[in-house]
Protein backbone atom coordinates (compact mmCIF):
# COMPACT_ATOMS: atom_id res chain seq x y z
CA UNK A 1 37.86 71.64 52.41
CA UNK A 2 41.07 69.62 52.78
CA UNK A 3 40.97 66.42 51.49
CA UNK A 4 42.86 63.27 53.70
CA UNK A 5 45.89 61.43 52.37
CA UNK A 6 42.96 58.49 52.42
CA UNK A 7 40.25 60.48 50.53
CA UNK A 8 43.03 61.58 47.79
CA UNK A 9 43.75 57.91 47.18
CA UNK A 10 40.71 57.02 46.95
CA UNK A 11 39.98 59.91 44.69
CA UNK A 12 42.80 58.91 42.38
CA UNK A 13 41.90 55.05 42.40
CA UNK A 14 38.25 56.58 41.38
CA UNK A 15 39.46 58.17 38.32
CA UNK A 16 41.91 55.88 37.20
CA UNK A 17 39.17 52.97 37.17
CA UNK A 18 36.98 55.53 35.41
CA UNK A 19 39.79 56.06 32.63
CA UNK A 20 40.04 52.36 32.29
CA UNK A 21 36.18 51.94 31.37
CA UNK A 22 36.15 54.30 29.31
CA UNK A 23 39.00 52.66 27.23
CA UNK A 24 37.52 49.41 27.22
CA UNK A 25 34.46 51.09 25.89
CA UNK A 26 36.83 52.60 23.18
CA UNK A 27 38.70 49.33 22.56
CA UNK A 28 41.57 50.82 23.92
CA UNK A 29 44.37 49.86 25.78
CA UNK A 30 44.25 51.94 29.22
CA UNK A 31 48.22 52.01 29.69
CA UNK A 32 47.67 54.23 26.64
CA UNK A 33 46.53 57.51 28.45
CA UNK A 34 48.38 59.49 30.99
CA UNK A 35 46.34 61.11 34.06
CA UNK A 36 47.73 64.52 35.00
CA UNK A 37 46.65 65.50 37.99
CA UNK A 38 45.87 69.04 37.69
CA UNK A 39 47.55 70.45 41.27
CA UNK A 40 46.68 74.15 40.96
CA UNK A 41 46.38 76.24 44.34
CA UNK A 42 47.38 72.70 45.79
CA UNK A 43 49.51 71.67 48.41
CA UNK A 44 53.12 69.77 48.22
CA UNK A 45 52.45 67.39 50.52
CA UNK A 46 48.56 66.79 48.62
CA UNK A 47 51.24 65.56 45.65
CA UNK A 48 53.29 63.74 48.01
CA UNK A 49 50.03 61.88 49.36
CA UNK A 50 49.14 61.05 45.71
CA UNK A 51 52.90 60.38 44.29
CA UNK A 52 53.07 57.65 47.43
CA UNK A 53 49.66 56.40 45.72
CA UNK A 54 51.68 55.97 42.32
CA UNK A 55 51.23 59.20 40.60
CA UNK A 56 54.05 61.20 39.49
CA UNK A 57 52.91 63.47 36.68
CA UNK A 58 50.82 66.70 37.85
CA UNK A 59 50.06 69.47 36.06
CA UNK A 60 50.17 73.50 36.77
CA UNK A 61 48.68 76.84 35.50
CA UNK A 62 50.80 79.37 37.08
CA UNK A 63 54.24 79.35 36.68
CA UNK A 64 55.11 80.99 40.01
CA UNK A 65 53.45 78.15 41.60
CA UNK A 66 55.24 75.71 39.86
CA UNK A 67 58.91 77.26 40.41
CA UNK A 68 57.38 77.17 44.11
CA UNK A 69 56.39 73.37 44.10
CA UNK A 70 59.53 72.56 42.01
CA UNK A 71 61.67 74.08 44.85
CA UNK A 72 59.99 71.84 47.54
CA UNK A 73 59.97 68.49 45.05
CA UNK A 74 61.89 69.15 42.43
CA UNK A 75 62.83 66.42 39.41
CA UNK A 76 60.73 63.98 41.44
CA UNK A 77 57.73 65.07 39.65
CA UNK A 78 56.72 64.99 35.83
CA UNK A 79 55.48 68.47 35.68
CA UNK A 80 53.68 69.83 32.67
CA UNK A 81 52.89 73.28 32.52
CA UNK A 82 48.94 73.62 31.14
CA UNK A 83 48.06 77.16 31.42
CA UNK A 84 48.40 80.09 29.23
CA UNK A 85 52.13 80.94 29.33
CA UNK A 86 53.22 84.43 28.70
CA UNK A 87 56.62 84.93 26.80
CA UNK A 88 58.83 86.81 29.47
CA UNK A 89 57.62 83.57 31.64
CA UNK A 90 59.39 80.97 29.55
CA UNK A 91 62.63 81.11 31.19
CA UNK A 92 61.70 80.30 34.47
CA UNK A 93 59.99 76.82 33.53
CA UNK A 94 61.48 75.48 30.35
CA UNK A 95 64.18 73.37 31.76
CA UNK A 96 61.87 72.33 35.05
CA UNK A 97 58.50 70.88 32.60
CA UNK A 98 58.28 67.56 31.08
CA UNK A 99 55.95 69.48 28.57
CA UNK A 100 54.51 72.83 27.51
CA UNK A 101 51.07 72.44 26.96
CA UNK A 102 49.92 75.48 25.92
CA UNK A 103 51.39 76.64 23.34
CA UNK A 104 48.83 79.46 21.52
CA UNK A 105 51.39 81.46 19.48
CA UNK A 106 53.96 81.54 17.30
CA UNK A 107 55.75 84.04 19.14
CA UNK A 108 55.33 82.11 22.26
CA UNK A 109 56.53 79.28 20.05
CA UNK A 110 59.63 81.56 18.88
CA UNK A 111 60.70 82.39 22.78
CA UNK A 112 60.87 78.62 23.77
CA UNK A 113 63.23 78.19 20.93
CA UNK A 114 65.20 80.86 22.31
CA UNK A 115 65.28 79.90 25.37
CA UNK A 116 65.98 76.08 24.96
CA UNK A 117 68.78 76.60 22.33
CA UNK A 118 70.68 78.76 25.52
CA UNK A 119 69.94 75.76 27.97
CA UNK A 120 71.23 73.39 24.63
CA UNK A 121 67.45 71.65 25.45
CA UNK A 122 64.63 69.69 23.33
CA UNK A 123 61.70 70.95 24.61
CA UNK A 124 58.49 68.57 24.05
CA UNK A 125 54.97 70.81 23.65
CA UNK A 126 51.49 70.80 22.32
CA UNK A 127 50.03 73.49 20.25
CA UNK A 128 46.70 74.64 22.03
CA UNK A 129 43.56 74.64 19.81
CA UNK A 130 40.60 76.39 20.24
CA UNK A 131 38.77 74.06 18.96
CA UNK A 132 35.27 75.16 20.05
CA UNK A 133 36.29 79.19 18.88
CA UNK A 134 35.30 80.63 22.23
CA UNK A 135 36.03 84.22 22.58
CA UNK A 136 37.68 83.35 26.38
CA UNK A 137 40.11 81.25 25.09
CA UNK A 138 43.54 80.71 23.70
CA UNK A 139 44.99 78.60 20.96
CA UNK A 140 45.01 78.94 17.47
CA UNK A 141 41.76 78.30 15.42
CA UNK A 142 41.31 74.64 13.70
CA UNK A 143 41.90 75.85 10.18
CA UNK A 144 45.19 78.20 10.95
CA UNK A 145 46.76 74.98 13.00
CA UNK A 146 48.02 72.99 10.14
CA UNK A 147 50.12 75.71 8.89
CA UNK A 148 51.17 76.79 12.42
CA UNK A 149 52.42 72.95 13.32
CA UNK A 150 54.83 73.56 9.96
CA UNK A 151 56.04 76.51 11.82
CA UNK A 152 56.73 75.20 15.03
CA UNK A 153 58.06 71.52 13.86
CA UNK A 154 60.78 73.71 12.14
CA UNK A 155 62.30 75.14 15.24
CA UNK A 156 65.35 72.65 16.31
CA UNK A 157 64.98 72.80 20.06
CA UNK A 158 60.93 71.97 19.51
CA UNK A 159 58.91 68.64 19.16
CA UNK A 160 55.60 69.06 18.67
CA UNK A 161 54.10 65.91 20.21
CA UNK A 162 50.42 67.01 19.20
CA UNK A 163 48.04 69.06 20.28
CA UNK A 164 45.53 70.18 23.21
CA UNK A 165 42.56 72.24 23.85
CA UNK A 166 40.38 72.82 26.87
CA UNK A 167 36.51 72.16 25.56
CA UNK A 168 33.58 74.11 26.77
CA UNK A 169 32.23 74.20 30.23
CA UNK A 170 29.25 71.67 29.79
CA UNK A 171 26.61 69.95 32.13
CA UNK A 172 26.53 67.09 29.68
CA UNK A 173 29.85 65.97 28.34
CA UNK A 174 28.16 64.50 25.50
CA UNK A 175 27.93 67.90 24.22
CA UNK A 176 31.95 68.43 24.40
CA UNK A 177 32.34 65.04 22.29
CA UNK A 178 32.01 66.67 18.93
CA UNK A 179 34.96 68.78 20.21
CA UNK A 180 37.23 65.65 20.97
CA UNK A 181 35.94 63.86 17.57
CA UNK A 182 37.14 67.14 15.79
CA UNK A 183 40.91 67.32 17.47
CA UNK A 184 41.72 63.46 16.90
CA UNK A 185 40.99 64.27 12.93
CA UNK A 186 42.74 67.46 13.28
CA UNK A 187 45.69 65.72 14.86
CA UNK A 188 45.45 63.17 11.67
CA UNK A 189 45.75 65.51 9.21
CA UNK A 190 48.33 67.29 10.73
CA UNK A 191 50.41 64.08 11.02
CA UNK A 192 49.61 63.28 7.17
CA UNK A 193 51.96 66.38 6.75
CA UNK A 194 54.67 64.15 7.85
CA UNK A 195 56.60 67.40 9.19
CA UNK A 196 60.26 66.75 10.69
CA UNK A 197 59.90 67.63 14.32
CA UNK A 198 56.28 66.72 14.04
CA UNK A 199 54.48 63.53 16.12
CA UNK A 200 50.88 63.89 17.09
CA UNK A 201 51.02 61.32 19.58
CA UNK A 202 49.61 63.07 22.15
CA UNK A 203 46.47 64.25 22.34
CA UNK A 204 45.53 66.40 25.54
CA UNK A 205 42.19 66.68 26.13
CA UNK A 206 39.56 66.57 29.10
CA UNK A 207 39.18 67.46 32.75
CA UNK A 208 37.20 66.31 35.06
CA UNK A 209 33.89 67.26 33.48
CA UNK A 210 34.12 65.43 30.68
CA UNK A 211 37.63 62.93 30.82
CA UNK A 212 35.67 59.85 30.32
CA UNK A 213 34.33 61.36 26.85
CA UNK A 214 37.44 62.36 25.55
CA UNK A 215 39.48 58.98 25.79
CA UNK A 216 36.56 57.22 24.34
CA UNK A 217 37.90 60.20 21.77
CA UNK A 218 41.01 59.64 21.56
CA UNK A 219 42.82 61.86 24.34
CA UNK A 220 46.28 60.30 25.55
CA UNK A 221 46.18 62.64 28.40
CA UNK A 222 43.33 64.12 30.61
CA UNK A 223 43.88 66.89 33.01
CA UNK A 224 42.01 66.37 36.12
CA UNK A 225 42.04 68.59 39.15
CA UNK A 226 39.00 68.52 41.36
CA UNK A 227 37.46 65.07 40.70
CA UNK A 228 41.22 64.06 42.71
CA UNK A 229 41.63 66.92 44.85
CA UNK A 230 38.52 68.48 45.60
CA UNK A 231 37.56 72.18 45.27
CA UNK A 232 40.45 74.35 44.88
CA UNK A 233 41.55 76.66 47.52
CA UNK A 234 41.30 80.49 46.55
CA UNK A 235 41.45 81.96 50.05
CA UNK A 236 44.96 82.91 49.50
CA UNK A 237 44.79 85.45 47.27
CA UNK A 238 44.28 86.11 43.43
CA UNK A 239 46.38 83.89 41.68
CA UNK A 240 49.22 84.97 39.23
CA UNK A 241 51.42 83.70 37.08
């Protein structure tokens, strides 16, 4: 169902008040997490609506849909690209994202060097974690990832500004919190590495599920699509990338 420009502003107001509680529950300051608002099978003028209600950074799975929205919008918008991103992809994106979220591999890793260096770019990113070890998910496992930051902070046209995962699919977020505890002490010992190129500052974590959970965790950035926009759309077609 398609949402008004009214109902996606109040949407938005809903979650950011919701992200503030949970930071004063945290002792947190709430200027200190960024909402992305997850825009997937979404219209351009559904981010117009919300970017008139303040909010500029939105994030994307597909990289075809991105090139598309970027097209319409362009630089207005802080894109981040979230989903998995395969290699021969890069090129299209890295010099239209604010930050590459997903990075699983160090190949992947490898081909955003490559692909920066041409452009002359530093490209911010997040190594992905699967922090839960879920067979239906990407990201390196906890204990390969302090090795694998080492790898990535040494690539010139990288910083690694920390890490994110995407937690189980839960009824009760308390059971995801465990998961958010154990990537804010991952991202500590990481940073205790002290790795040129290497910042931890950002820790992405949450949707709408579970967002309130994971900044009383820690998370400087929650992903939230359908808590702002409603249900996504599939009626167009299978989705690629």
């Amino acid at each position: 169902m398609q949402l008004t420009e009214d109902q996606l502003k109040q949407n938005l107001k809903d979650v950011q008040n919701r992200i503030a509680a949970a930071c004063r529950r945290a002792g947190r300051d709430p200027q200190s997490v960024k909402l992305l608002a997850v825009s997937k099978t979404k219209t351009a003028g559904d981010i117009r609506t919300l970017m008139s209600a303040g909010q500029h950074a939105f994030g994307e799975n597909y990289v075809q849909e991105l090139r598309q929205k970027y097209e319409e919008l362009g630089g207005s918008v802080e894109w981040h690209l979230i989903g998995h991103l395969q290699r021969n992809k890069v090129k299209y994106i890295v010099d239209k994202v604010s930050m590459i979220h997903s990075v699983d591999t160090l190949k992947l890793a490898e081909q955003i060097e490559k692909e920066a260096a041409r452009r002359d770019l530093t490209v911010d990113v997040l190594m992905e974690v699967n922090i839960a070890r879920e067979s239906t998910k990407w990201g390196f496992m906890a204990e390969d990832a302090p090795a694998a930051a080492r790898a990535v902070g040494a690539y010139p046209h990288l910083r690694l500004r920390g890490l994110m995962t995407s937690a189980p699919i839960v009824e009760n977020p308390e059971d995801n919190r465990v998961y958010f505890r154990g990537m804010r002490e991952l991202a500590a010992e990481i940073a205790a590495q002290h790795c040129p190129n290497v910042q931890m500052d950002v820790l992405s974590m949450g949707m709408t599920q579970d967002y309130e959970t994971a900044v009383e965790e820690g998370a400087t950035i929650v992903r939230v699509g359908t808590a702002i926009f409603g249900a996504r759309n599939y009626s167009a077609g299978p989705e690629v990338q």
